[in-house]
C-alpha atoms as a PDB file:
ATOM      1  CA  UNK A   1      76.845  77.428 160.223  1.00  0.00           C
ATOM      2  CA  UNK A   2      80.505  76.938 160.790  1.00  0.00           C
ATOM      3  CA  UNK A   3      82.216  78.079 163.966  1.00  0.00           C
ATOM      4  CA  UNK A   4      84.877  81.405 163.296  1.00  0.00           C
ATOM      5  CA  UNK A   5      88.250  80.832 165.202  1.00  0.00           C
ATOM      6  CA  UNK A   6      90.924  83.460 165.442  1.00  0.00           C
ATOM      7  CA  UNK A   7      94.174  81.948 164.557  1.00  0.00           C
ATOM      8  CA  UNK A   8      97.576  83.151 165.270  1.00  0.00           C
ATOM      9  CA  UNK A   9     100.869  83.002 163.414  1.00  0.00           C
ATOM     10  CA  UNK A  10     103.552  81.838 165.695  1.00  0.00           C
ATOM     11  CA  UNK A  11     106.151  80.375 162.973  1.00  0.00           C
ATOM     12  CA  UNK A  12     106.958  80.777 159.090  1.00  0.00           C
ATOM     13  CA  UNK A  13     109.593  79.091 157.788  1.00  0.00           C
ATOM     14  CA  UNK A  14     109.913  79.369 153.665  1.00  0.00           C
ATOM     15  CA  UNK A  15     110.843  76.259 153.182  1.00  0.00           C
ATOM     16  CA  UNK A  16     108.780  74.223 155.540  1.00  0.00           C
ATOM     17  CA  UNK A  17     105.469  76.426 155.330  1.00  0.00           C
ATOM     18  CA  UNK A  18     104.017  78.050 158.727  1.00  0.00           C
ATOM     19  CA  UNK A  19     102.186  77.116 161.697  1.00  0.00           C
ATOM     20  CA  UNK A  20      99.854  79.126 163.404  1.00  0.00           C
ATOM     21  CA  UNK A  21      97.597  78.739 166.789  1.00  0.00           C
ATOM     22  CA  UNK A  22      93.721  78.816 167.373  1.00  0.00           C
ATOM     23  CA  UNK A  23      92.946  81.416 170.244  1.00  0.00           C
ATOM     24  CA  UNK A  24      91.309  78.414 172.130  1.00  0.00           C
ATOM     25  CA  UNK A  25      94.326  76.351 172.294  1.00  0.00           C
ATOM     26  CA  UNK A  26      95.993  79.285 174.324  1.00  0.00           C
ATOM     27  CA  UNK A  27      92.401  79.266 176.843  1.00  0.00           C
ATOM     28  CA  UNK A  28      92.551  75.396 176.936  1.00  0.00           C
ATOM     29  CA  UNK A  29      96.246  75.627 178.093  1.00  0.00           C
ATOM     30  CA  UNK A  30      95.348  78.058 180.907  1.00  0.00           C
ATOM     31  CA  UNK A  31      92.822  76.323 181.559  1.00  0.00           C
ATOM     32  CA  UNK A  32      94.756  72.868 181.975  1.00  0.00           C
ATOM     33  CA  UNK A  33      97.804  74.672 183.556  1.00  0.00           C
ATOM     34  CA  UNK A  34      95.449  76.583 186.619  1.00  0.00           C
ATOM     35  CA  UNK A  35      93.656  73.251 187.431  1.00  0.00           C
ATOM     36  CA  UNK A  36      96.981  71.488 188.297  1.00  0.00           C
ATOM     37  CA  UNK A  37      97.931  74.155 190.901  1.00  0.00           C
ATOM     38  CA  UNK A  38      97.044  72.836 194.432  1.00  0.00           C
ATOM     39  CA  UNK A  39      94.599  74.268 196.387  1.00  0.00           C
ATOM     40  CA  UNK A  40      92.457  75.201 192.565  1.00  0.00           C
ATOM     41  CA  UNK A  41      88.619  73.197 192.993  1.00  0.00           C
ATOM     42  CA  UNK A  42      88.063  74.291 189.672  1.00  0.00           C
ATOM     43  CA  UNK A  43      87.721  76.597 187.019  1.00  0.00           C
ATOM     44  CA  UNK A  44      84.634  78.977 187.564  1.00  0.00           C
ATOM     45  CA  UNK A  45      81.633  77.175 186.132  1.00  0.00           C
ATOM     46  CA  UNK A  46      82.500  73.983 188.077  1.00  0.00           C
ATOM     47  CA  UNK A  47      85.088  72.085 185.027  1.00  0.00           C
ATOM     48  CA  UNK A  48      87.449  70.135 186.738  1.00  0.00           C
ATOM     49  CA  UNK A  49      89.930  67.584 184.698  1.00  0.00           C
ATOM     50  CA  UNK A  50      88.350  64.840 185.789  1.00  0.00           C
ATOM     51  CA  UNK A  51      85.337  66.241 183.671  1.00  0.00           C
ATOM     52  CA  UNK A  52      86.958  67.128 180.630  1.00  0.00           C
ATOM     53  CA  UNK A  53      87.390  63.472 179.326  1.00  0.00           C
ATOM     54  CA  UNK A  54      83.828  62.985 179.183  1.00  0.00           C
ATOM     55  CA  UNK A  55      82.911  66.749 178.074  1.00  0.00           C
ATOM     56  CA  UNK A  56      85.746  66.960 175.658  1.00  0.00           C
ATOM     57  CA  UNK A  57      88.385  69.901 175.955  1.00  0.00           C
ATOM     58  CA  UNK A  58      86.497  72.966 174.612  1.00  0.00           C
ATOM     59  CA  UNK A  59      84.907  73.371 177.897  1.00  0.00           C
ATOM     60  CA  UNK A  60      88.028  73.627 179.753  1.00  0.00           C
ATOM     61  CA  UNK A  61      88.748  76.813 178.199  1.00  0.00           C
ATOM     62  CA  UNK A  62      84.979  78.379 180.688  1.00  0.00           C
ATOM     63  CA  UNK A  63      85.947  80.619 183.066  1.00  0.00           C
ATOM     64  CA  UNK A  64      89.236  81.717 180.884  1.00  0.00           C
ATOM     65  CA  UNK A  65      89.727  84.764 179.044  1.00  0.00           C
ATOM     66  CA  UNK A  66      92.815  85.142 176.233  1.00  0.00           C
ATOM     67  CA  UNK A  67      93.276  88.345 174.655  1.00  0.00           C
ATOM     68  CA  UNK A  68      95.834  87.759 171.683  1.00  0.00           C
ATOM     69  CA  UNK A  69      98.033  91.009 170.013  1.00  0.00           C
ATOM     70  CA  UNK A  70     101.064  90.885 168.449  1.00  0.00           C
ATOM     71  CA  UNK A  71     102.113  87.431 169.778  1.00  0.00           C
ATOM     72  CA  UNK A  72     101.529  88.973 173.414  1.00  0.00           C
ATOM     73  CA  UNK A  73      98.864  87.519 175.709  1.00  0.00           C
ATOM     74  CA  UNK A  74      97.098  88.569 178.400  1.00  0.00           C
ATOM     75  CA  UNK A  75      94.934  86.170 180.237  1.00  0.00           C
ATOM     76  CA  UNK A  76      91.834  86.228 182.457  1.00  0.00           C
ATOM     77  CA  UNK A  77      90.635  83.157 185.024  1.00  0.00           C
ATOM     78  CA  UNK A  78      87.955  82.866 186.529  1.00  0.00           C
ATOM     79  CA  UNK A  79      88.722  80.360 189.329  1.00  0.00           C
ATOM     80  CA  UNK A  80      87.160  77.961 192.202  1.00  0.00           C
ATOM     81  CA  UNK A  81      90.021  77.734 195.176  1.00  0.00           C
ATOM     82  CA  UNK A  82      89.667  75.004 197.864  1.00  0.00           C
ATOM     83  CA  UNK A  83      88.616  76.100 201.212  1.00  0.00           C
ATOM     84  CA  UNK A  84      91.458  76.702 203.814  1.00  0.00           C
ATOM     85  CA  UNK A  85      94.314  77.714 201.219  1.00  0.00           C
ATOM     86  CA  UNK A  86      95.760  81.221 201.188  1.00  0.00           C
ATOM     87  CA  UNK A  87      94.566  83.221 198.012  1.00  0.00           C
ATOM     88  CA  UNK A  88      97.516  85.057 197.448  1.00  0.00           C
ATOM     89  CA  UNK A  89      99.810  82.463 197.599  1.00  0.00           C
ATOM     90  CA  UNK A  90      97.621  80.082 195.386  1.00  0.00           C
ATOM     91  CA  UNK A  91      97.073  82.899 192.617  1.00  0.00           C
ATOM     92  CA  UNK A  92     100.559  83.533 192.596  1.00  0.00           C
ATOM     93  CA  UNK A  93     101.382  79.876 192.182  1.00  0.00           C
ATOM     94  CA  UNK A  94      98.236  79.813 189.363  1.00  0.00           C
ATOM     95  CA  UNK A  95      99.748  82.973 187.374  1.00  0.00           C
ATOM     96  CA  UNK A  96     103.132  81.137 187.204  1.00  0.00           C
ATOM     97  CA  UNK A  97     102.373  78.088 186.050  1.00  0.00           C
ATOM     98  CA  UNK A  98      99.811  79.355 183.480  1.00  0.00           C
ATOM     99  CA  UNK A  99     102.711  81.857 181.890  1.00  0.00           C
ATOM    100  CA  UNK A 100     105.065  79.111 182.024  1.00  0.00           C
ATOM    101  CA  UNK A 101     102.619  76.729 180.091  1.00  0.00           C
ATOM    102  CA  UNK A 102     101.667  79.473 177.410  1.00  0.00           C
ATOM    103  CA  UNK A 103     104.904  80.700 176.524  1.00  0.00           C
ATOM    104  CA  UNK A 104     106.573  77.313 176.822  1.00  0.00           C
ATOM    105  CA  UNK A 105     103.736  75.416 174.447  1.00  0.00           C
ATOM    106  CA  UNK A 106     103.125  78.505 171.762  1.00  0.00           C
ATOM    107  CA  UNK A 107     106.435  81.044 172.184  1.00  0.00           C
ATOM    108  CA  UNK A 108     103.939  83.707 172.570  1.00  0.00           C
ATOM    109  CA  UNK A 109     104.891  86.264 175.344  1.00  0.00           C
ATOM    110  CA  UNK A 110     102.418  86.357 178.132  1.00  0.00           C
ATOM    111  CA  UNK A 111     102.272  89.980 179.139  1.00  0.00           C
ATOM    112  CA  UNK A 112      99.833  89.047 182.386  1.00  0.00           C
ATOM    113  CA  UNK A 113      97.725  86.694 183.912  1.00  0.00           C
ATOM    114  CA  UNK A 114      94.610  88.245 186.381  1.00  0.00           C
ATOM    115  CA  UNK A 115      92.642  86.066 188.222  1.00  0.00           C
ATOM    116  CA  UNK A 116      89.029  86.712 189.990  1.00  0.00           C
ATOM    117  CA  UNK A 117      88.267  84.154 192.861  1.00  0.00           C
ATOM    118  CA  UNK A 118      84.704  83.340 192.303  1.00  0.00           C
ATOM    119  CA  UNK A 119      84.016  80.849 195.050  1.00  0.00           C
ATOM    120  CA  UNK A 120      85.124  79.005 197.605  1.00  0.00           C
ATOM    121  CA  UNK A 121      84.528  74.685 197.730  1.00  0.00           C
ATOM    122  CA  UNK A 122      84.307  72.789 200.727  1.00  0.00           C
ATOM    123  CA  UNK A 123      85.958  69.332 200.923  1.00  0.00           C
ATOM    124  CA  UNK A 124      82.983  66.797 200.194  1.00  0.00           C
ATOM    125  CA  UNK A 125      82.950  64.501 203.278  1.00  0.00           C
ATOM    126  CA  UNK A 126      82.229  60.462 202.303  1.00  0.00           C
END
């Protein structure tokens, strides 16, 4: 049975033809973008980058949540922070980066990002 996307249209151009976004590239960019903040262990469901090489990219987009209308976005995360940073700070630093990422990579407006802390990680002593 073959897999339904949502796609979105982001450009027409007559003359060139029109390109248009799956709803899981915007997840996967979230995704990517909240993992790279400092003090993020992971996304919730315990994805990390160093995992999605060997479990390919459509699980990056676990633990995120894109609603798409009108070329405006809002996004949900589910996130992992590292023990010892300070929440507010880090989820401020996460929403940032992740609007910045969307709208810079699609040119879809990002209307807002919410984020639920699901856990906290311990640094694993070796």
């Amino acid at each position: 049975m073959a897999e339904t996307r949502n796609t979105y249209m982001i450009h027409a151009d007559g003359n060139l033809g029109e390109v248009q976004i799956a709803d899981e590239v915007v997840t996967i960019i979230a995704g990517l973008a909240a993992t790279e903040v400092e003090g993020v262990a992971s996304m919730a469901g315990n994805i990390t980058n160093e995992l999605v090489s060997k479990l390919g990219m459509k699980n990056l987009s676990k633990g995120v949540k894109a609603e798409i209308v009108d070329n405006n976005v809002s996004v949900d995360l589910a996130l992992n922070l590292k023990y010892g940073y300070n929440i507010p700070e880090t989820s401020e630093k996460v929403q940032d980066r992740v609007k910045t990422a969307i709208e810079n990579m699609t040119g879809l407006q990002v209307i807002d990002v919410n984020i639920r802390i699901a856990g906290v990680e311990m640094e694993k002593s070796n």
